[in-house]
N, C-alpha and C. Protein backbone atom coordinates (compact mmCIF):
# COMPACT_ATOMS: atom_id res chain seq x y z
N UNK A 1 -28.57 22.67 33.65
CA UNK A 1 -28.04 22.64 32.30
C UNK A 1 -28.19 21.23 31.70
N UNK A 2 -27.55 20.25 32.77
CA UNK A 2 -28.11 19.03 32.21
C UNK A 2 -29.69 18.39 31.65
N UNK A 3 -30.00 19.19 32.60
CA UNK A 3 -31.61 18.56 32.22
C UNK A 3 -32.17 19.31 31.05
N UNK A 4 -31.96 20.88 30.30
CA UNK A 4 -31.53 21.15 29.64
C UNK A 4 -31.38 20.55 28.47
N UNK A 5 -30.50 20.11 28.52
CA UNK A 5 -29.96 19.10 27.60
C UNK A 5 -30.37 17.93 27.28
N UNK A 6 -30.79 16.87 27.72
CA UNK A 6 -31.74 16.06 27.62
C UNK A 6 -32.77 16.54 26.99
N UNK A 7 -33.51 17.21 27.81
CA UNK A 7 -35.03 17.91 27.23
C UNK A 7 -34.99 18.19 25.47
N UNK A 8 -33.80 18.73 25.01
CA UNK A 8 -33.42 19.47 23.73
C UNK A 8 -33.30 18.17 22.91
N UNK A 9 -32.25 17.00 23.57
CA UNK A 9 -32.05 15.71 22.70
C UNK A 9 -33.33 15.37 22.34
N UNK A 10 -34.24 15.59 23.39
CA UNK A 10 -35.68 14.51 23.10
C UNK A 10 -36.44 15.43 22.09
N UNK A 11 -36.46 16.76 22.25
CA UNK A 11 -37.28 17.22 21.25
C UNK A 11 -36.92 17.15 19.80
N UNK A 12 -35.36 17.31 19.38
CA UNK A 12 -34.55 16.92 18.50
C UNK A 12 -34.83 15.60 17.79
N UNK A 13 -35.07 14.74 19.01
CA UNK A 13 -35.20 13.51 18.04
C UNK A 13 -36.62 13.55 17.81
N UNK A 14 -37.31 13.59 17.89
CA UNK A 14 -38.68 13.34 18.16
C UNK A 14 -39.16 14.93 16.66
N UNK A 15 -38.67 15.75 16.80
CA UNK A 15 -38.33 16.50 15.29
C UNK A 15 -38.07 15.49 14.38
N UNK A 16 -37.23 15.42 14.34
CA UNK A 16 -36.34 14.73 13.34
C UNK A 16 -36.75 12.97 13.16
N UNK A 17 -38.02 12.73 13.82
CA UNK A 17 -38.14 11.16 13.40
C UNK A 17 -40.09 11.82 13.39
N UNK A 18 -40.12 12.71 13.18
CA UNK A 18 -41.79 13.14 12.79
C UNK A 18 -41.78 13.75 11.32
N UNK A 19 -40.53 14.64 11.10
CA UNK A 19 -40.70 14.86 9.83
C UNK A 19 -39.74 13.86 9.25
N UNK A 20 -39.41 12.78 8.86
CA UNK A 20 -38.70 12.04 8.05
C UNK A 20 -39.63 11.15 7.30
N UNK A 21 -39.50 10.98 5.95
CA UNK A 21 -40.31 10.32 5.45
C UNK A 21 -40.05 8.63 5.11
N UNK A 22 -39.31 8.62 5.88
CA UNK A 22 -38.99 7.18 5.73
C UNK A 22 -40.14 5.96 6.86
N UNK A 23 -40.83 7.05 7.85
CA UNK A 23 -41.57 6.52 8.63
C UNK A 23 -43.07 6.83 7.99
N UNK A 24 -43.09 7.12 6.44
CA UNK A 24 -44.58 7.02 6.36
C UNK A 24 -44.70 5.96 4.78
N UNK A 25 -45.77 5.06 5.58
CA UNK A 25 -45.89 4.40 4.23
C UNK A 25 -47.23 4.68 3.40
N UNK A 26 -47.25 5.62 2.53
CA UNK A 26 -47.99 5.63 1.57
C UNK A 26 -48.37 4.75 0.39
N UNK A 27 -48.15 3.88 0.65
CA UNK A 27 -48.77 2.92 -0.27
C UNK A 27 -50.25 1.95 0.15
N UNK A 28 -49.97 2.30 1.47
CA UNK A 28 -51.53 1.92 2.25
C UNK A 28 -53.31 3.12 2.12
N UNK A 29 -52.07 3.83 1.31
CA UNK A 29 -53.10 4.96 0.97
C UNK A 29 -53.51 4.73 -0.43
N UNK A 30 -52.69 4.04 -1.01
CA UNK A 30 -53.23 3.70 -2.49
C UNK A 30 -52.31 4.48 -3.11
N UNK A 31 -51.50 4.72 -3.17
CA UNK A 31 -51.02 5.60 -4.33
C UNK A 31 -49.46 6.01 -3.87
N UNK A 32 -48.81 6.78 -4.58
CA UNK A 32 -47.08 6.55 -4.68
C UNK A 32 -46.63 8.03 -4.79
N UNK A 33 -45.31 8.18 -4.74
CA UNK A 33 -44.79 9.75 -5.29
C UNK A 33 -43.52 9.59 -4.74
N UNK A 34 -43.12 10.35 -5.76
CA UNK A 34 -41.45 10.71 -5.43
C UNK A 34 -41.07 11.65 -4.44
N UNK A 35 -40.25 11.79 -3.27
CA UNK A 35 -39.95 12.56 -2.46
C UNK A 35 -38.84 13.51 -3.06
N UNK A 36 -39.63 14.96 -3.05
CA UNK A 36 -38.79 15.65 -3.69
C UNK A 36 -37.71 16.02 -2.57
N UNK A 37 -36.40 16.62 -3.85
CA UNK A 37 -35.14 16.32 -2.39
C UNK A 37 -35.13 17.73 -1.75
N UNK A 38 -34.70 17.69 -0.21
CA UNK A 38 -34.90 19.15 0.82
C UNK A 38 -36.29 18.68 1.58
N UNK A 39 -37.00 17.92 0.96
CA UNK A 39 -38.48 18.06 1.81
C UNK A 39 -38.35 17.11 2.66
N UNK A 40 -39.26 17.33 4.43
CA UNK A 40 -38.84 16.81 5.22
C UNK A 40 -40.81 16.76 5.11
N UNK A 41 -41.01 15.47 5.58
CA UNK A 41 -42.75 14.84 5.34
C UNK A 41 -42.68 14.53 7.24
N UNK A 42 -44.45 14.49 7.05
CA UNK A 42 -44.56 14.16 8.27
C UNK A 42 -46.07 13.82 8.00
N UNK A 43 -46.89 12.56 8.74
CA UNK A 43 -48.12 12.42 8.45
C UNK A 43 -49.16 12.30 9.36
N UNK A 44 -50.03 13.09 9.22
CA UNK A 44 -51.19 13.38 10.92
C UNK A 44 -52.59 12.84 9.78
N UNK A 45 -53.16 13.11 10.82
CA UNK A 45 -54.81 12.63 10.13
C UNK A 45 -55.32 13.83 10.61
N UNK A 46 -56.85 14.29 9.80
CA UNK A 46 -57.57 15.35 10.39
C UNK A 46 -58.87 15.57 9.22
N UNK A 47 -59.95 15.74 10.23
CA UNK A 47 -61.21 15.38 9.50
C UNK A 47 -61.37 14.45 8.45
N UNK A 48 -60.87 13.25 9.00
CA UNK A 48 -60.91 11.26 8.24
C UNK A 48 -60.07 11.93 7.00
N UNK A 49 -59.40 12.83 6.50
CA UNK A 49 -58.06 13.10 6.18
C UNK A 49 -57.00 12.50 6.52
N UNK A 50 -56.53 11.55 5.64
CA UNK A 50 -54.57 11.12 6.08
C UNK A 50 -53.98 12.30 5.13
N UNK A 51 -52.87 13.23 6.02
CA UNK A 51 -52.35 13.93 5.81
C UNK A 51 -50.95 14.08 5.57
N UNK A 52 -50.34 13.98 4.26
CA UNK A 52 -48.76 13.97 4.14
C UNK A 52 -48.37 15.55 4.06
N UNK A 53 -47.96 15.84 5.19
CA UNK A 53 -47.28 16.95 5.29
C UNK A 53 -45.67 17.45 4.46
N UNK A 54 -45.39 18.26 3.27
CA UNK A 54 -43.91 18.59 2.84
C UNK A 54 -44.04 19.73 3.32
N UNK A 55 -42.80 20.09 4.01
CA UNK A 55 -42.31 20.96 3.70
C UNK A 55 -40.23 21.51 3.66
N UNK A 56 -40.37 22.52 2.93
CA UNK A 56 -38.41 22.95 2.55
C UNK A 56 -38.51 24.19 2.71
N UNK A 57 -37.46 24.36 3.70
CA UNK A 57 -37.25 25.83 4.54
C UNK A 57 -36.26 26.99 3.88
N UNK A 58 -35.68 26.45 2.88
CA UNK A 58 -35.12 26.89 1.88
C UNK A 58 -36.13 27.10 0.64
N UNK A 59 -36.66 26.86 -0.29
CA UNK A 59 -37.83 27.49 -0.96
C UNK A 59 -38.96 28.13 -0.18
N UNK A 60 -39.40 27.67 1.09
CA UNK A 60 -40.64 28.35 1.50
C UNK A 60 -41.76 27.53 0.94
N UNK A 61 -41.38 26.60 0.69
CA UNK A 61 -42.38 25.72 -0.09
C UNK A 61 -43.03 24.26 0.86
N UNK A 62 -44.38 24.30 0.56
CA UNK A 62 -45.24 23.32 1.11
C UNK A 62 -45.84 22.08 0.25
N UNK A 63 -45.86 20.93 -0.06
CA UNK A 63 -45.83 20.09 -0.92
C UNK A 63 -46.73 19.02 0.16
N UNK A 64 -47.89 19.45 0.26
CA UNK A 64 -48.70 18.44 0.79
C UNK A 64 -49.53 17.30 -0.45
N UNK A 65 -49.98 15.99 -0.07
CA UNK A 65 -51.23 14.96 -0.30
C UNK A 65 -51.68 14.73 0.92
N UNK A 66 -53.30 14.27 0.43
CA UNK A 66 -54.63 14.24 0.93
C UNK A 66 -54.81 12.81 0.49
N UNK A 67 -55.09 12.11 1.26
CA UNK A 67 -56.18 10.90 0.77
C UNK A 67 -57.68 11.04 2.13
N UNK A 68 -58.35 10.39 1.50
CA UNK A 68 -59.69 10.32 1.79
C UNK A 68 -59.79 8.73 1.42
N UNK A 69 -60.13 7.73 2.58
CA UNK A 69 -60.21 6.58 2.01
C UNK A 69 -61.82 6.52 2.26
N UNK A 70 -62.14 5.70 1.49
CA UNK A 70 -64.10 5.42 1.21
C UNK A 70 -64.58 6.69 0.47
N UNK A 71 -65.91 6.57 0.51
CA UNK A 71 -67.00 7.54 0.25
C UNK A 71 -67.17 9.24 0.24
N UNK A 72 -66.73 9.91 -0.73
CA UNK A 72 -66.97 11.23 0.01
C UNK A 72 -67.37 12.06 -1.18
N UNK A 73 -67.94 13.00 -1.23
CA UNK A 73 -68.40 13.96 -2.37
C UNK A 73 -67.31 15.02 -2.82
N UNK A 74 -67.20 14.99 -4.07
CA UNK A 74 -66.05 15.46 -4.26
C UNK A 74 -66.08 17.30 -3.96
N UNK A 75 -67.50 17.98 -3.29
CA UNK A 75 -67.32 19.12 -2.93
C UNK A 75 -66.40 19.27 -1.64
N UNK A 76 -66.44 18.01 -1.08
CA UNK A 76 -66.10 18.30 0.16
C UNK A 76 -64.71 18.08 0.39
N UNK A 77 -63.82 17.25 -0.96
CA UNK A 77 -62.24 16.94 -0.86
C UNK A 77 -61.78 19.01 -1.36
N UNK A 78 -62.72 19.27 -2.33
CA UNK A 78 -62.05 21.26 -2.74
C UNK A 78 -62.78 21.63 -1.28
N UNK A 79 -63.76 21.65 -0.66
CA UNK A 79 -63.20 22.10 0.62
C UNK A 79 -62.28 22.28 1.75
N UNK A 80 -62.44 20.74 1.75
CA UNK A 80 -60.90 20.19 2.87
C UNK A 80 -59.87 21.08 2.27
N UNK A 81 -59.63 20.81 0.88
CA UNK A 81 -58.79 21.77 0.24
C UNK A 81 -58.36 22.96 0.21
N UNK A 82 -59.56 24.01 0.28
CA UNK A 82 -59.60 25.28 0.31
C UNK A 82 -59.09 26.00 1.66
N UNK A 83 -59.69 25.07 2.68
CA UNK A 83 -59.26 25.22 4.22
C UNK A 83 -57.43 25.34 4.27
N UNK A 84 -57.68 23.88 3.82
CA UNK A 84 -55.81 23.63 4.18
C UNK A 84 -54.83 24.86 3.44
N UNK A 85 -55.34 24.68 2.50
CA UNK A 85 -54.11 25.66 1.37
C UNK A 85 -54.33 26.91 1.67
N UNK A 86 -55.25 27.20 2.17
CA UNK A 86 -55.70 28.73 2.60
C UNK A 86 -56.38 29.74 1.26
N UNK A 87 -56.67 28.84 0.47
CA UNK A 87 -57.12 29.75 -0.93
C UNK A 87 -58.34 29.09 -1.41
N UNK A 88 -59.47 29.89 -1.39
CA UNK A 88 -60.93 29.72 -1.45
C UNK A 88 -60.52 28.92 -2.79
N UNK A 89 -61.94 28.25 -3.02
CA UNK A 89 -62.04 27.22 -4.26
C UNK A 89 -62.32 27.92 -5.46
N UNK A 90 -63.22 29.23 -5.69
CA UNK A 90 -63.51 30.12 -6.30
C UNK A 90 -62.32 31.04 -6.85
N UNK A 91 -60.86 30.75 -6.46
CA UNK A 91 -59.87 30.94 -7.10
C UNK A 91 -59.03 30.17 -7.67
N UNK A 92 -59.53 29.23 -7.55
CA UNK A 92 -58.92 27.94 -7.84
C UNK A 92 -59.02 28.16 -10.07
N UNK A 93 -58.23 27.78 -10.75
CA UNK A 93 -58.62 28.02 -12.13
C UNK A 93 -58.34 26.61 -12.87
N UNK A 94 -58.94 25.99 -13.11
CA UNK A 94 -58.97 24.74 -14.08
C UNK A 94 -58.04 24.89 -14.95
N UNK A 95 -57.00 23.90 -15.11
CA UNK A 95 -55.46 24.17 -16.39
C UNK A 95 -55.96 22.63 -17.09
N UNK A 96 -56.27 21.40 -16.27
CA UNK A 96 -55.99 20.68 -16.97
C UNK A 96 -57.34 19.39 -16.51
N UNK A 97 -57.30 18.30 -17.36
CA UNK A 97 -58.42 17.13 -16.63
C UNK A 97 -57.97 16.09 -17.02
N UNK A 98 -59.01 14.92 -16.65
CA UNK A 98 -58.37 13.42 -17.70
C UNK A 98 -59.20 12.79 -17.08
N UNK A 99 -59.22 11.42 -17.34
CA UNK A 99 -59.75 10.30 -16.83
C UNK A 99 -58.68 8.96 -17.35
N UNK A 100 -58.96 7.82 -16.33
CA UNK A 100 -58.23 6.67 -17.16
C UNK A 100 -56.74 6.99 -17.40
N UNK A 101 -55.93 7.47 -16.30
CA UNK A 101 -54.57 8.00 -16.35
C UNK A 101 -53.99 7.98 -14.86
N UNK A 102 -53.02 7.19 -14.71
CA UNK A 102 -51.77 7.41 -14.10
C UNK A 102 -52.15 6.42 -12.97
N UNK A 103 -52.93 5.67 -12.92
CA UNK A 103 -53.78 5.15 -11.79
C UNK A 103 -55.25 5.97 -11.13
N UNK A 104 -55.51 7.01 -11.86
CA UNK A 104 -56.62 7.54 -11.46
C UNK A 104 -57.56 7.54 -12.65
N UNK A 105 -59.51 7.43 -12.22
CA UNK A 105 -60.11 7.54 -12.75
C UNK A 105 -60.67 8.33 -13.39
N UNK A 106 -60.09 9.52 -12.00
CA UNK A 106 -60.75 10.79 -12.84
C UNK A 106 -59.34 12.14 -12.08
N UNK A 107 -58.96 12.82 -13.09
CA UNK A 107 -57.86 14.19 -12.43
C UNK A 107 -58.61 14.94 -12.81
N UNK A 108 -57.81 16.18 -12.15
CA UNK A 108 -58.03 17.58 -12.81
C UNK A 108 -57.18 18.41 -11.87
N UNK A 109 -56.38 19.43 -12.54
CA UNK A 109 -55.12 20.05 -12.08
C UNK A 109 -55.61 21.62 -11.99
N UNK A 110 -55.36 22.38 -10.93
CA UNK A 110 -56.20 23.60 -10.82
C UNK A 110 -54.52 24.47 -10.55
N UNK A 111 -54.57 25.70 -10.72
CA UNK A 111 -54.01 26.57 -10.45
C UNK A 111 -54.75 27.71 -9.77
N UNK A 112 -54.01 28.55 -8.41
CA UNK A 112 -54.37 29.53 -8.22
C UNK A 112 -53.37 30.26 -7.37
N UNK A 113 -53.93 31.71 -7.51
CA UNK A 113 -52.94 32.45 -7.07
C UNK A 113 -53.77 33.72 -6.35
N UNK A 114 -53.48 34.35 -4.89
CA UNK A 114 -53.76 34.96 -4.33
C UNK A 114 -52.95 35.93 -3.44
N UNK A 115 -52.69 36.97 -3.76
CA UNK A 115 -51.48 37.63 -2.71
C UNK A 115 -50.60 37.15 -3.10
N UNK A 116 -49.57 36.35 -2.52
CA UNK A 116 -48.28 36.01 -2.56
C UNK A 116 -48.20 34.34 -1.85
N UNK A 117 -49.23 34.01 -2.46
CA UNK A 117 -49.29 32.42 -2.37
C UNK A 117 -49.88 32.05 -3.60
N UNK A 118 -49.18 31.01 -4.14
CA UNK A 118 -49.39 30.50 -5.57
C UNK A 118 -49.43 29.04 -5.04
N UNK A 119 -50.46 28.32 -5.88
CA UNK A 119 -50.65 26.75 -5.76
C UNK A 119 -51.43 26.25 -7.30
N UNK A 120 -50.53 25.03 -7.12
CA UNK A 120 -50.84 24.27 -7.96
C UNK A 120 -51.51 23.04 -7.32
N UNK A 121 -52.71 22.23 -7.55
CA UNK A 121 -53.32 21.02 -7.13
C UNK A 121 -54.01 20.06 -8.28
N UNK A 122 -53.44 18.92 -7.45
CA UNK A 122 -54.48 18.18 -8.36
C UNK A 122 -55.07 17.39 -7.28
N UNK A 123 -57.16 16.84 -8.13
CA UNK A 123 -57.62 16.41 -7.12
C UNK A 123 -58.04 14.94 -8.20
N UNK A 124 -58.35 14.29 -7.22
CA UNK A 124 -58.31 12.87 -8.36
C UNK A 124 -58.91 11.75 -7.31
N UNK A 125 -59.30 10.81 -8.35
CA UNK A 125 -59.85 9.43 -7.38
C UNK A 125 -59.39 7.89 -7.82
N UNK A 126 -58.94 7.77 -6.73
CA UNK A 126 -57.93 6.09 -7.31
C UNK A 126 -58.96 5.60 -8.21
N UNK A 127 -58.62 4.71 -9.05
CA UNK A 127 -58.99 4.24 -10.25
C UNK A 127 -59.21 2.83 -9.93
N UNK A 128 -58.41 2.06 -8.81
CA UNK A 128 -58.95 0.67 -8.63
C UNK A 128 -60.00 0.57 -7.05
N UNK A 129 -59.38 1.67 -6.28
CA UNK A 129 -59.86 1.67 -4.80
C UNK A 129 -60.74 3.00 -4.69
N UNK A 130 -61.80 3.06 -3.58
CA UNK A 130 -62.30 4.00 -3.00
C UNK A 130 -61.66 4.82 -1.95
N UNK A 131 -60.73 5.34 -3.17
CA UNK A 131 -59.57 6.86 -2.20
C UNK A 131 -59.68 7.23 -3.34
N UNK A 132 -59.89 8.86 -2.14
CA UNK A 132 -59.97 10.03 -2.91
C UNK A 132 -58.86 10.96 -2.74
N UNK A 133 -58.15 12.15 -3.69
CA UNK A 133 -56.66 13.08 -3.02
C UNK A 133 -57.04 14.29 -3.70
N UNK A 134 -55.66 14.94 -2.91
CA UNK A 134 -55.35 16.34 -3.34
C UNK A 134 -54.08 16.70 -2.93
N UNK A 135 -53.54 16.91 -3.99
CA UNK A 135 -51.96 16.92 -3.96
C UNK A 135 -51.88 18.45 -4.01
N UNK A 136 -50.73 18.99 -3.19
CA UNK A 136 -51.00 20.55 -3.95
C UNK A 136 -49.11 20.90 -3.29
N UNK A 137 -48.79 22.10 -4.57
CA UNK A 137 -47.24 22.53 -3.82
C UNK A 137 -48.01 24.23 -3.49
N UNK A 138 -47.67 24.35 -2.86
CA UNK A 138 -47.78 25.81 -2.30
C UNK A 138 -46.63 26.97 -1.66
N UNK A 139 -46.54 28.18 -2.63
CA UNK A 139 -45.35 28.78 -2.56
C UNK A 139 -45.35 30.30 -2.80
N UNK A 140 -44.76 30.70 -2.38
CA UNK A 140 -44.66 31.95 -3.66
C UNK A 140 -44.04 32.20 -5.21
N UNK A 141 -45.18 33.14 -5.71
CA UNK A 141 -44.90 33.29 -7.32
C UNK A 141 -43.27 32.68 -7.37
N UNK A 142 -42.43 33.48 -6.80
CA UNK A 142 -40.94 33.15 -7.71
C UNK A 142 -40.67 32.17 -7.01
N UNK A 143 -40.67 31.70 -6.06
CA UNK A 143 -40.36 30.42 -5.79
C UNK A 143 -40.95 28.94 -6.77
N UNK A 144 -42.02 29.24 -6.87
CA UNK A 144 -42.68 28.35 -8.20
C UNK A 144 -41.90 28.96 -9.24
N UNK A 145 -41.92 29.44 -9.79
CA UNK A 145 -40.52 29.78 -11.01
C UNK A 145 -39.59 29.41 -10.93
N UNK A 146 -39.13 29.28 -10.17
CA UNK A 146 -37.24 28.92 -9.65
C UNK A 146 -37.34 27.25 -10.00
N UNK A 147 -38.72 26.75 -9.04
CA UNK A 147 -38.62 25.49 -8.99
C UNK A 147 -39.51 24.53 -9.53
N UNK A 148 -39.69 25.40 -11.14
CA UNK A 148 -41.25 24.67 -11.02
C UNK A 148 -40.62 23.48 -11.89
N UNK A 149 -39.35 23.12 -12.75
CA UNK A 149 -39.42 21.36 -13.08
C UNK A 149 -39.50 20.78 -12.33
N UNK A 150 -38.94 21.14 -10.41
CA UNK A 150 -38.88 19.93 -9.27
C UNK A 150 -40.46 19.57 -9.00
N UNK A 151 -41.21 20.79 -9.27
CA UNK A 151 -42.82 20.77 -8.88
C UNK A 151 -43.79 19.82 -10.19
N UNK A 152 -43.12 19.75 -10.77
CA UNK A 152 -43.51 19.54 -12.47
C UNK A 152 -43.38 17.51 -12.08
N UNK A 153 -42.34 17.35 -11.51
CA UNK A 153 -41.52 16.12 -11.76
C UNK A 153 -42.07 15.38 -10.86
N UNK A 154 -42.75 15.92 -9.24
CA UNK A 154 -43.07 15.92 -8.00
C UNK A 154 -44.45 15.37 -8.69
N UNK A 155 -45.35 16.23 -8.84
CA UNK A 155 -46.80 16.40 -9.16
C UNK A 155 -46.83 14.89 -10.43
N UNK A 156 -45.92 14.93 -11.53
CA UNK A 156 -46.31 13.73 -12.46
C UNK A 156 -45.52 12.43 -11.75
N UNK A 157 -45.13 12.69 -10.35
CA UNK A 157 -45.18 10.91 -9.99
C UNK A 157 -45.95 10.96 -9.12
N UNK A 158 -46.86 11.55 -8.88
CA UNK A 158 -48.31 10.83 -8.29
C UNK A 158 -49.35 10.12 -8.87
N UNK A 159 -49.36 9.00 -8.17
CA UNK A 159 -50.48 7.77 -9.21
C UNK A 159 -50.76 7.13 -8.10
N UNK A 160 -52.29 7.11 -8.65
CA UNK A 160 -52.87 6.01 -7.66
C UNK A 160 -52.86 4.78 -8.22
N UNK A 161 -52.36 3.26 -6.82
CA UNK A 161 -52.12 1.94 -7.13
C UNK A 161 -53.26 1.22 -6.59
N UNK A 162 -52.96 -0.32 -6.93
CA UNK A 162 -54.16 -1.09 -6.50
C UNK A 162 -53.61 -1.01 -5.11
């Protein structure tokens, strides 16, 4: 029982100090965002991907960024994309674009919806540095309804910095 117990403390902590976002510094990634509140972050790398993991077990909701630091074609950040979020790029629907905004050179904000997963993304490229992202919340339809000013508020404090 004792050992047990131990075993449980260690996985507990080791939970609980992987998803906390106080151990990831994103600003080495170039760019900033508000931690929306309930979400517990956690950050892995995968295919030269730095990966900020959200997620809240209470909405069902996933609130990941992507950076890509250096060189990369921007087919291949809506791939990485398409993989992760689980929703081909070909459903992806263009809402919005820009350039010369927020710290990025170039945005563009896609919506899509498939089954009973709805996402919103934006993909963009720092404006002073060679990093590239993709921010995306991923949920279901009414859960994006319920919560879409927190998603609204989430998504417009992302900016890329020097």
């Amino acid at each position: 029982m004792k050992k047990y117990f131990v075993m449980m403390t260690c996985v507990l902590m080791y939970t609980s100090t992987a998803w906390s976002q106080g151990n990831i510094d994103i600003k080495k990634y170039k760019f900033d965002m508000s931690i929306p509140e309930g979400f517990g972050f956690k950050l892995t790398e995968k295919e030269g991907f730095v990966k900020i993991e959200g997620y809240n077990a209470e909405s069902d909701t996933k609130i990941n960024a992507y950076a890509y630091v250096g060189a990369i074609d921007k087919s291949k950040v809506y791939a990485f994309g398409a993989k992760e979020s689980g929703i081909a790029k070909e459903s992806w629907e263009q809402v919005n674009n820009g350039t010369d905004d927020n710290g990025f050179a170039w945005w563009e904000m896609y919506e899509a919806q498939v089954g009973q997963k709805m996402m919103y993304a934006v993909v963009a490229k720092n404006k002073y540095n060679e990093v590239y992202y993709m921010f995306y919340a991923l949920a279901d339809p009414a859960s994006i309804e319920k919560y879409q000013d927190q998603y609204l508020e989430w998504a417009m404090s992302c900016k890329g910095i020097k």
